[in-house]
Every structure is written in C-alpha cells, then in structure tokens.
Protein backbone atom coordinates (compact mmCIF):
# COMPACT_ATOMS: atom_id res chain seq x y z
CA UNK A 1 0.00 0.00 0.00
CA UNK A 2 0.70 3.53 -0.86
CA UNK A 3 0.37 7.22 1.27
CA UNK A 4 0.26 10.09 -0.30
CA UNK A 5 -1.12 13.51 -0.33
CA UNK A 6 -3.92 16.00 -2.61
CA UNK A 7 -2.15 17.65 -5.20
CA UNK A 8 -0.53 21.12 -3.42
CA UNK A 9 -0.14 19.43 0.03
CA UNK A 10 1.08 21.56 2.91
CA UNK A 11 3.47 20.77 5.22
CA UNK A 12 1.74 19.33 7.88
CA UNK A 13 -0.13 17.03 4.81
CA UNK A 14 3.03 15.73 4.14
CA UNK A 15 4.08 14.99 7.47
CA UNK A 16 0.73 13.54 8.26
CA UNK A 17 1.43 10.82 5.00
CA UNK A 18 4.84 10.32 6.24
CA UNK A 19 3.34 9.22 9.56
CA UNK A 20 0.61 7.24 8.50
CA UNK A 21 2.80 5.41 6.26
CA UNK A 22 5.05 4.19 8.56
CA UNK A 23 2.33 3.53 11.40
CA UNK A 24 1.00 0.66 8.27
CA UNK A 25 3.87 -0.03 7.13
CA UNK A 26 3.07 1.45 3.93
CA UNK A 27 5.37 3.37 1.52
CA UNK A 28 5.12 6.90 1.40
CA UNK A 29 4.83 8.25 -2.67
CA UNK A 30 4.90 12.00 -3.39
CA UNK A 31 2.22 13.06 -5.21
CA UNK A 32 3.62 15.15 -7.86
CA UNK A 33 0.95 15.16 -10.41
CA UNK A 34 0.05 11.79 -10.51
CA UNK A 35 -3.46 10.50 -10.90
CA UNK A 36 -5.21 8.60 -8.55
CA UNK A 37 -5.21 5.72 -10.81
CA UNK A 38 -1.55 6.10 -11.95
CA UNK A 39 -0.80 5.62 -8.14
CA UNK A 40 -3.16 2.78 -7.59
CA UNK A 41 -1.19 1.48 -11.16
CA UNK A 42 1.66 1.69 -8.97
CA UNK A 43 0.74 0.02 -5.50
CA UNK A 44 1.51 -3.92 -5.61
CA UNK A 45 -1.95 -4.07 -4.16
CA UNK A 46 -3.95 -1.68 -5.65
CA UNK A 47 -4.30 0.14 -2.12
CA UNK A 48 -3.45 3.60 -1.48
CA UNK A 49 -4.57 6.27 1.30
CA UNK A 50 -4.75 9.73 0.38
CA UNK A 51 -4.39 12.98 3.41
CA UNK A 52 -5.85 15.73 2.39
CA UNK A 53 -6.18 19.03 4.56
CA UNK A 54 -9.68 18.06 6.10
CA UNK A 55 -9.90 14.00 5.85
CA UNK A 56 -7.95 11.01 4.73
CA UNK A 57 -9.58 8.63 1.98
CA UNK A 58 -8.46 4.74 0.95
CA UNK A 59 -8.81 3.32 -1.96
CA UNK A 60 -8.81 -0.17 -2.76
CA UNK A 61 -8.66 -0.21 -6.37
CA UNK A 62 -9.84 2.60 -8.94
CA UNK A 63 -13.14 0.87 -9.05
CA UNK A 64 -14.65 0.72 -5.92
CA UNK A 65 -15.66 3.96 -4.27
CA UNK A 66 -13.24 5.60 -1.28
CA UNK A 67 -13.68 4.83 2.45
CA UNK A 68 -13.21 7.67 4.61
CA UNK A 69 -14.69 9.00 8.04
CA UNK A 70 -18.36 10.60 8.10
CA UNK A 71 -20.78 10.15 11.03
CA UNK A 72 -23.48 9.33 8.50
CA UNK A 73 -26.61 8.29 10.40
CA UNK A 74 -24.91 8.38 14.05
CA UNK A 75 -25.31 12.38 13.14
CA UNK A 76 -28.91 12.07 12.64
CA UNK A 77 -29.30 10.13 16.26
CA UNK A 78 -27.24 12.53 18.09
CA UNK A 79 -29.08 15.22 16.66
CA UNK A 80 -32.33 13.70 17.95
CA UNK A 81 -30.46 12.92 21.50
CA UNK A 82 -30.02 16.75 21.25
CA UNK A 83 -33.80 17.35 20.68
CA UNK A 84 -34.84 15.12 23.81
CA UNK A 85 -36.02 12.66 21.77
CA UNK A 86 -34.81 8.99 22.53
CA UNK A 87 -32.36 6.31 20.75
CA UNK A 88 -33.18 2.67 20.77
CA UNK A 89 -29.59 1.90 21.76
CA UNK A 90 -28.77 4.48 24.17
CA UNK A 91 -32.41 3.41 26.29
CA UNK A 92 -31.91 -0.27 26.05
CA UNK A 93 -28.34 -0.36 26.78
CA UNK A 94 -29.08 1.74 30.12
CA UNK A 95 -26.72 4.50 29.49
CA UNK A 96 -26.33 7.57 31.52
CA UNK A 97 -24.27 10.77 31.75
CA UNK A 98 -21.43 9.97 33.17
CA UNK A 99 -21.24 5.98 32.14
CA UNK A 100 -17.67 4.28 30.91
CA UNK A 101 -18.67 2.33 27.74
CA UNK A 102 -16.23 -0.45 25.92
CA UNK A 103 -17.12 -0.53 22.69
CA UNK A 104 -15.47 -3.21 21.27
CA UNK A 105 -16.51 -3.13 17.63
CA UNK A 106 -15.77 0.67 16.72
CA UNK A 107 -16.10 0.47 13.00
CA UNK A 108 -16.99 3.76 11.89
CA UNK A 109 -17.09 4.98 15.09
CA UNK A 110 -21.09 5.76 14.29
CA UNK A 111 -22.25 4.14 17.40
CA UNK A 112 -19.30 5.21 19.65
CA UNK A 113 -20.33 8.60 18.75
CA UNK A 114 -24.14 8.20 20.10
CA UNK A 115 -23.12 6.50 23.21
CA UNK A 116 -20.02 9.62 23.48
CA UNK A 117 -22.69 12.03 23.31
CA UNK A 118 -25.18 10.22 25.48
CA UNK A 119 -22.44 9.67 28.09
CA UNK A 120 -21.50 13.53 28.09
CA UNK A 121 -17.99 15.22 29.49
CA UNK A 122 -17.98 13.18 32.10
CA UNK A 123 -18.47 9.62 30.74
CA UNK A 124 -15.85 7.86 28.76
CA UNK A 125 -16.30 6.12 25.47
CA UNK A 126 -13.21 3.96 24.91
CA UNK A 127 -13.45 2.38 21.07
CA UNK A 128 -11.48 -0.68 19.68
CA UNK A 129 -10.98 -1.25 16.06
CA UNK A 130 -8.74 -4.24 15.61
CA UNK A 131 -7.93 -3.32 11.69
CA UNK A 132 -5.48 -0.81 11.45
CA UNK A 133 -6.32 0.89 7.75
CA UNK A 134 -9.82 1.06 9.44
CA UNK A 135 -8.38 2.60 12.79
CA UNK A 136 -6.45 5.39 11.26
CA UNK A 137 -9.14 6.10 9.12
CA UNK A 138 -11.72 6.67 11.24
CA UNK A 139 -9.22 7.91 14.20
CA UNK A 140 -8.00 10.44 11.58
CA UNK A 141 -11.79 11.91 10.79
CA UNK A 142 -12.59 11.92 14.22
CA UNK A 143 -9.99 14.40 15.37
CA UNK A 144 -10.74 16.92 12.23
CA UNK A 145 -14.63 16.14 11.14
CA UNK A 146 -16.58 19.54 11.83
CA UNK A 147 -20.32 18.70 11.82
CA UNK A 148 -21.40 22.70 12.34
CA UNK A 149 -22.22 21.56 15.56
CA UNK A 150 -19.55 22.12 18.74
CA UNK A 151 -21.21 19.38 21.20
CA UNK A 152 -21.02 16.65 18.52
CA UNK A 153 -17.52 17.97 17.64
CA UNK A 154 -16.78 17.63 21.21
CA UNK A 155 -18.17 14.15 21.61
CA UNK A 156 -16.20 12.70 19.11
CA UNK A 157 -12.82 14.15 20.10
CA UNK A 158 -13.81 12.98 23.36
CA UNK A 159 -13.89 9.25 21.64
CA UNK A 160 -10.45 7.19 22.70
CA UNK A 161 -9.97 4.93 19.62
CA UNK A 162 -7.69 2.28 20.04
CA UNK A 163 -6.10 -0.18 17.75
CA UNK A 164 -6.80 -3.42 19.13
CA UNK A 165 -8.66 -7.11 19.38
CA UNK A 166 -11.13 -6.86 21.90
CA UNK A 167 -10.46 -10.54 23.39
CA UNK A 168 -7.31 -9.17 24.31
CA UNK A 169 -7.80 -6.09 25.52
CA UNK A 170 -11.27 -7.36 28.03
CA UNK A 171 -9.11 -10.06 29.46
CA UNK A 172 -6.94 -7.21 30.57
CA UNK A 173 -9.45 -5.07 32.28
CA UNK A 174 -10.61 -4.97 36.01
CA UNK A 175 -13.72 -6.85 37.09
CA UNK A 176 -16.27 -4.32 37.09
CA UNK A 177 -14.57 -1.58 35.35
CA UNK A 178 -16.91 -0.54 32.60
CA UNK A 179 -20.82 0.51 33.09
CA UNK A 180 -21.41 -1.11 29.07
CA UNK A 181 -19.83 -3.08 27.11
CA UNK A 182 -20.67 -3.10 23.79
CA UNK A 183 -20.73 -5.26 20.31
CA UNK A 184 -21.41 -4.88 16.80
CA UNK A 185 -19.63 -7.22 14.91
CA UNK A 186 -20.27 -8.03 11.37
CA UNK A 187 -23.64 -9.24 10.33
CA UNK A 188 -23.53 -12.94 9.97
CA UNK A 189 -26.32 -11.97 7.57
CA UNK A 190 -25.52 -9.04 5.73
CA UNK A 191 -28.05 -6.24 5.26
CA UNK A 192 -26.89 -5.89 1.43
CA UNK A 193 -28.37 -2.61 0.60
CA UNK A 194 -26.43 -0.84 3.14
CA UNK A 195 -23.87 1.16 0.82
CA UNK A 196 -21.74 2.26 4.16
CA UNK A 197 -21.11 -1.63 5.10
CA UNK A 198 -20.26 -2.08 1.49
CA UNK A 199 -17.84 0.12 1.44
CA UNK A 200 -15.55 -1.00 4.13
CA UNK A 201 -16.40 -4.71 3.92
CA UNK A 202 -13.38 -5.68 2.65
CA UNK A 203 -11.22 -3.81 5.56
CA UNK A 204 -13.42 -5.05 8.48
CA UNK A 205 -12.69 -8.17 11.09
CA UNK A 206 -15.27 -11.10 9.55
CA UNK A 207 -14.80 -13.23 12.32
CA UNK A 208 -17.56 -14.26 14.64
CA UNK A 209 -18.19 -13.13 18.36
CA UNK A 210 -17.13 -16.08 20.94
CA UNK A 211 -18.44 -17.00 24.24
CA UNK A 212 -15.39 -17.12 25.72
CA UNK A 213 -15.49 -12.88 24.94
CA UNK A 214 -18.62 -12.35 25.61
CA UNK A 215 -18.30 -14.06 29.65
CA UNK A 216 -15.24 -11.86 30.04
CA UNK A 217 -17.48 -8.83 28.65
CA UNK A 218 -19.81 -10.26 31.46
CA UNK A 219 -17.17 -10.08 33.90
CA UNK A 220 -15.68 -6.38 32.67
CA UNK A 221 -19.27 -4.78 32.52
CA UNK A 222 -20.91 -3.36 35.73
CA UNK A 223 -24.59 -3.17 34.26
CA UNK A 224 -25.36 -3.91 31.05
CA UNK A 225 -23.41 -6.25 27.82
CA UNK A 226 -25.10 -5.63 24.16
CA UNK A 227 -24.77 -6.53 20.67
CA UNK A 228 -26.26 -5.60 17.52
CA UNK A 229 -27.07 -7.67 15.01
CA UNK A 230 -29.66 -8.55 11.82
CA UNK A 231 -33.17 -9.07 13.44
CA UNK A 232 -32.85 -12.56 12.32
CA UNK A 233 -29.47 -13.48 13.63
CA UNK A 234 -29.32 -16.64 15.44
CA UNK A 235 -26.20 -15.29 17.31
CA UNK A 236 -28.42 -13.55 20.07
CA UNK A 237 -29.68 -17.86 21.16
CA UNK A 238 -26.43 -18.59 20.58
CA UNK A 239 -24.56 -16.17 22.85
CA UNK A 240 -26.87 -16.00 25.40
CA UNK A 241 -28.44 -12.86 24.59
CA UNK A 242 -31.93 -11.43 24.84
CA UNK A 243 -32.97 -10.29 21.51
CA UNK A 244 -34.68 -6.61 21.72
CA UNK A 245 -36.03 -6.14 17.98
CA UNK A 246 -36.68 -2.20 16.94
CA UNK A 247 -39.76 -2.80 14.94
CA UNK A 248 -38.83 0.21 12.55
CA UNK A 249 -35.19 -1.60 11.57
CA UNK A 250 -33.95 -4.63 10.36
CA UNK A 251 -31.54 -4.56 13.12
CA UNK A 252 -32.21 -6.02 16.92
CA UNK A 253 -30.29 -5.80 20.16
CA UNK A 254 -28.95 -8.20 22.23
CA UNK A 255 -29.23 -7.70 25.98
CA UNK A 256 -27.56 -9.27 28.83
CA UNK A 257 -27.77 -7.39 32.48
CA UNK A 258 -25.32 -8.11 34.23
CA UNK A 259 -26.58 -6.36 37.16
C-alpha cells in the first residue's frame, strides 16, 4: 500500500502521509501530479490512502468507491439525542451521563459517537478497532470532522480509539470496570443494501463473536453487555443474549444485564 497527499499538500499534509505510512507499514509516494489511478497502477496491491487538509480517503482499487470517516446516520441520532427525543440503543443499553462504555466493535465509530454524546464530558467512550487501515481512518476523521455543531464535535474528540482485538484487551481489564460493554460485529447476515457496510467490507474483522469474549465482557461490565445484530441473527440464542427487535429496523439488540 501507498500514502500520499492532494495535489498542493502543505506541510503538515506531508508529514501527516509520512506518519501514516510508517504507522501501516506502507510506503510513502509523493504526489507530484500523478493520478489517482496512476498511483493505484503503482501500489503492488492496488491500495493507497490519500491525506488531504480536512480527511484522509483509501482506496482499494480505482473501481470501488473511497472509504473515509463521516458520522453518517450516528449524526442524525445525536441530533435527535439533542432534541430530547430517545435512541433505541442508548435506552436499552441503560446509558447515563457519566457511564464508561467499551465498545469493542468501533467500526466507523457511528455508534461510539451516540453512546459519546449520550455519556456527556464526564463519561468515557473507549473504542477498539482491531484493523489498522480502518483505525487510522476513522481515528484520523474523528480528530478533524466539523459537523457545524460544537457538542457533537466535542463528543467525538472525546472518543479514545484504540487499535486493538477486543479478546485481548477485556481479558486485561478490572472486574467491574466498565458501566457497558458493547458489540457490533459483522452481520452474519448481511443487510446488502447498506452502501456504508459495502464500502468497508473488505477492511473489516469477519470473524464471529465467541463465548469465551462475551463471559469476560460479562465479567468487565458493571450493568449492562449488548450486541447488535440482523433481526434474524441466530447469534443472540447462541450467545446468550436477549434479543430486543426495533420494529422500525432490520436490526435487533442483544441484551444481557449483568446487574
């Protein structure tokens, strides 16, 4: 894989590149005035990552359209959060000003955001992304994304997004240390028509959610462990979850109170 900059890149573009490319052990390529697809020509595999000033973007190939960070629909909920109105996730999952929440399937960060919002200045939203072209990604758009609105802004810089396998990283927390610990890990039945899964499908950690993770979740989380999944999923029976559809989705929540 390639980093590089926008056409014109400043200096701090450059230096941004430089970093990222040696945090993925990718190959930093000046830009010049290359195409995007005269880079991609020249990446052994097709993958590149282009800074700009306000976002970073990866491509996997000249075909497929670019990943980068946008809060998407987790804007919409906040903004409702804002209004007084409720979210599905946020009510079921018990959450409160103030809560720690492990969420250990960051993604696009869309759902961290709610819950960072929800769980205001004084909570604590820690994030785990174990794919690292993913992390940097989204870490990236998190610390420079200006949605016009300074208490969203704030709630995602407030987001601590680490790089990181969530096995791992419960078996190394306290008992009791976290309010919620959450899950969303890729639909064992894909909702196809979603065009934001599609486009980062390919970067994203396939692999199933265990038991073994979700008894130390069980063990980590004071109050409440959840999971999102497709409505039909039979990972809730399987995991021990109670399954919580929201009858205007095809998505459902997974419940498990620990207290």
């Amino acid at each position: 894989m390639i980093v590089t900059t926008a056409p014109s890149p400043t200096a701090r573009t450059i230096e941004q590149a430089k970093g990222l490319a040696a945090e993925l052990s990718a190959t930093y390529a000046p830009r010049r005035r290359s195409s995007i697809s005269k880079l991609l020509a020249s990446s052994g595999d097709r993958r590149a990552i282009i800074v700009t000033d306000g976002e970073i973007r990866f491509y996997d190939g000249d075909e497929s359209p670019p990943l980068y960070f946008h809060p998407s629909m987790a804007f919409v909920r906040v903004k409702r959060l804002r209004k007084g109105e409720t979210d599905p996730m946020i009510e079921l999952s018990g959450c409160r000003p103030g809560d720690t929440v492990i969420d250990c399937t960051a993604g696009m960060a869309a759902d961290s955001l709610v819950f960072s919002y929800a769980v205001g200045a004084s909570g604590t939203v820690i994030a785990l992304e174990s794919e690292p072209i993913l992390c940097a990604v989204v870490r990236e758009g998190l610390a420079v994304y200006d949605s016009g609105l300074p208490d969203v802004d704030a709630a995602m810089r407030r987001i601590e997004l680490t790089c990181g396998e969530h096995g791992r990283y419960l078996a190394e927390q306290p008992d009791n240390s976290a309010d919620i610990v959450y899950f969303d890990p890729m639909f064992r039945q894909p909702i196809l028509e979603s065009s934001a899964i599609g486009a980062f499908r390919s970067l994203a950690n396939m692999e199933a959610l265990t038991l073994e993770v979700v008894e130390q979740a069980k063990r980590v989380a004071r109050r409440t462990v959840m999971m999102k999944e497709h409505q039909g999923s039979g990972e809730f029976g399987r995991l021990g979850f109670g399954k919580r559809h929201v009858n205007t989705s095809k998505i459902a929540y997974g419940v498990i109170q620990v207290d």
